[in-house]
C-alpha atoms as a PDB file:
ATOM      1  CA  UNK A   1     114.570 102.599 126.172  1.00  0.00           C
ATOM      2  CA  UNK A   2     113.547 104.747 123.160  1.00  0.00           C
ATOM      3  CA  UNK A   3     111.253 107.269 123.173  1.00  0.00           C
ATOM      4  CA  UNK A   4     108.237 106.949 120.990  1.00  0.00           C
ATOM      5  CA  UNK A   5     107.624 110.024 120.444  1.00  0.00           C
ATOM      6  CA  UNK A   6     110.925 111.285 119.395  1.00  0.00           C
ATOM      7  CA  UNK A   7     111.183 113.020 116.187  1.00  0.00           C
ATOM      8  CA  UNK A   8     113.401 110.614 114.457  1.00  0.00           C
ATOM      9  CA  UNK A   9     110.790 107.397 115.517  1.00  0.00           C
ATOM     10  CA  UNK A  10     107.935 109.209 114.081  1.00  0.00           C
ATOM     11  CA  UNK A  11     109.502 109.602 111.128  1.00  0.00           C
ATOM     12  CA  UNK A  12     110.394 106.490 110.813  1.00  0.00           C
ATOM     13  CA  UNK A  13     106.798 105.513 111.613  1.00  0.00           C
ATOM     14  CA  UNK A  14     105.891 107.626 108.860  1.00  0.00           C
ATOM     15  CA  UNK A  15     107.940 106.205 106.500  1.00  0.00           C
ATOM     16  CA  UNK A  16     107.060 102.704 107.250  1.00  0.00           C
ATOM     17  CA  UNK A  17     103.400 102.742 107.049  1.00  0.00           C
ATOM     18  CA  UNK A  18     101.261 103.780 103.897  1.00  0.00           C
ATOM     19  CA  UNK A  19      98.973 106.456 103.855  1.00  0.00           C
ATOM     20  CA  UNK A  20      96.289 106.103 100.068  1.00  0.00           C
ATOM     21  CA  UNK A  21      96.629 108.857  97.283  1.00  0.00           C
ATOM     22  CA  UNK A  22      92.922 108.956  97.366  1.00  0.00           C
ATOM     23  CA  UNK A  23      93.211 111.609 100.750  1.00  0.00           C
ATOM     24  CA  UNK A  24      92.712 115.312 100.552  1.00  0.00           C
ATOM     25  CA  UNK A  25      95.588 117.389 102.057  1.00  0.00           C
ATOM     26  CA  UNK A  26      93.401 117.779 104.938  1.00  0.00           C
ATOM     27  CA  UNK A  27      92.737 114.171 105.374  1.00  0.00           C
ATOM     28  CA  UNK A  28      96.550 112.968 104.924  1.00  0.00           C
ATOM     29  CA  UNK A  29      97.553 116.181 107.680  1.00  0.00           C
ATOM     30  CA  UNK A  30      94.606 114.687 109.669  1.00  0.00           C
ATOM     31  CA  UNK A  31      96.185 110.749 109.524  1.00  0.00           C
ATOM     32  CA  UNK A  32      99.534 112.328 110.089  1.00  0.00           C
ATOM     33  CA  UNK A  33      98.849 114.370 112.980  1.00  0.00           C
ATOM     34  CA  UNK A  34      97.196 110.652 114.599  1.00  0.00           C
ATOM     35  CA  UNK A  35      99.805 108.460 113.629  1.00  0.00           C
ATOM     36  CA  UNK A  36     102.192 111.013 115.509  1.00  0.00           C
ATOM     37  CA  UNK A  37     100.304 111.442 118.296  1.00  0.00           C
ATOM     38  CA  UNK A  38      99.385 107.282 118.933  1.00  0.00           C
ATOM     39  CA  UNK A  39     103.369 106.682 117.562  1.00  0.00           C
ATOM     40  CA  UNK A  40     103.613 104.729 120.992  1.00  0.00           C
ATOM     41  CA  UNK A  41     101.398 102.009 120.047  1.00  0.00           C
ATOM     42  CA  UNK A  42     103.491 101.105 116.542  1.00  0.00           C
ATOM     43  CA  UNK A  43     106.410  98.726 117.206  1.00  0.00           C
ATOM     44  CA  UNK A  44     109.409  99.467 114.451  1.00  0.00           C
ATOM     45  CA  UNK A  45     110.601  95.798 115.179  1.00  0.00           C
ATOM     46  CA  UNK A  46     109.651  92.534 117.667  1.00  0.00           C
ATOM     47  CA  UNK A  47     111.707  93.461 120.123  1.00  0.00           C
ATOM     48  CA  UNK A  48     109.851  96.219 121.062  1.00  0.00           C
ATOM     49  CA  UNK A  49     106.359  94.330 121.124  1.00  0.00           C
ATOM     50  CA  UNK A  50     105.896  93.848 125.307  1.00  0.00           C
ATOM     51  CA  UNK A  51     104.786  90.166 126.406  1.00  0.00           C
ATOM     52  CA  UNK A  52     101.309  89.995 128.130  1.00  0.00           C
END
């Protein structure tokens, strides 16, 4: 089982998802900062997605 919140699965969060150019520092920190914190709800692949 991986851990979500690892360093090297938020990174990879970050790399996979697109934040706009449009932000302010502040704002892209700000999206950052939640992306890391929520990384447990992204799934990097299907396998992770749990049936309900």
């Amino acid at each position: 089982d991986t851990n979500p919140f690892a360093p090297a699965h938020i990174a990879k969060i970050l790399d996979l998802v697109q934040i706009g150019d449009d932000l302010s520092v502040e704002e892209r920190a700000e999206v950052v900062e939640l992306i890391s914190r929520y990384a447990d709800v992204y799934a990097l692949s299907v396998s992770e997605v749990c049936l309900v």
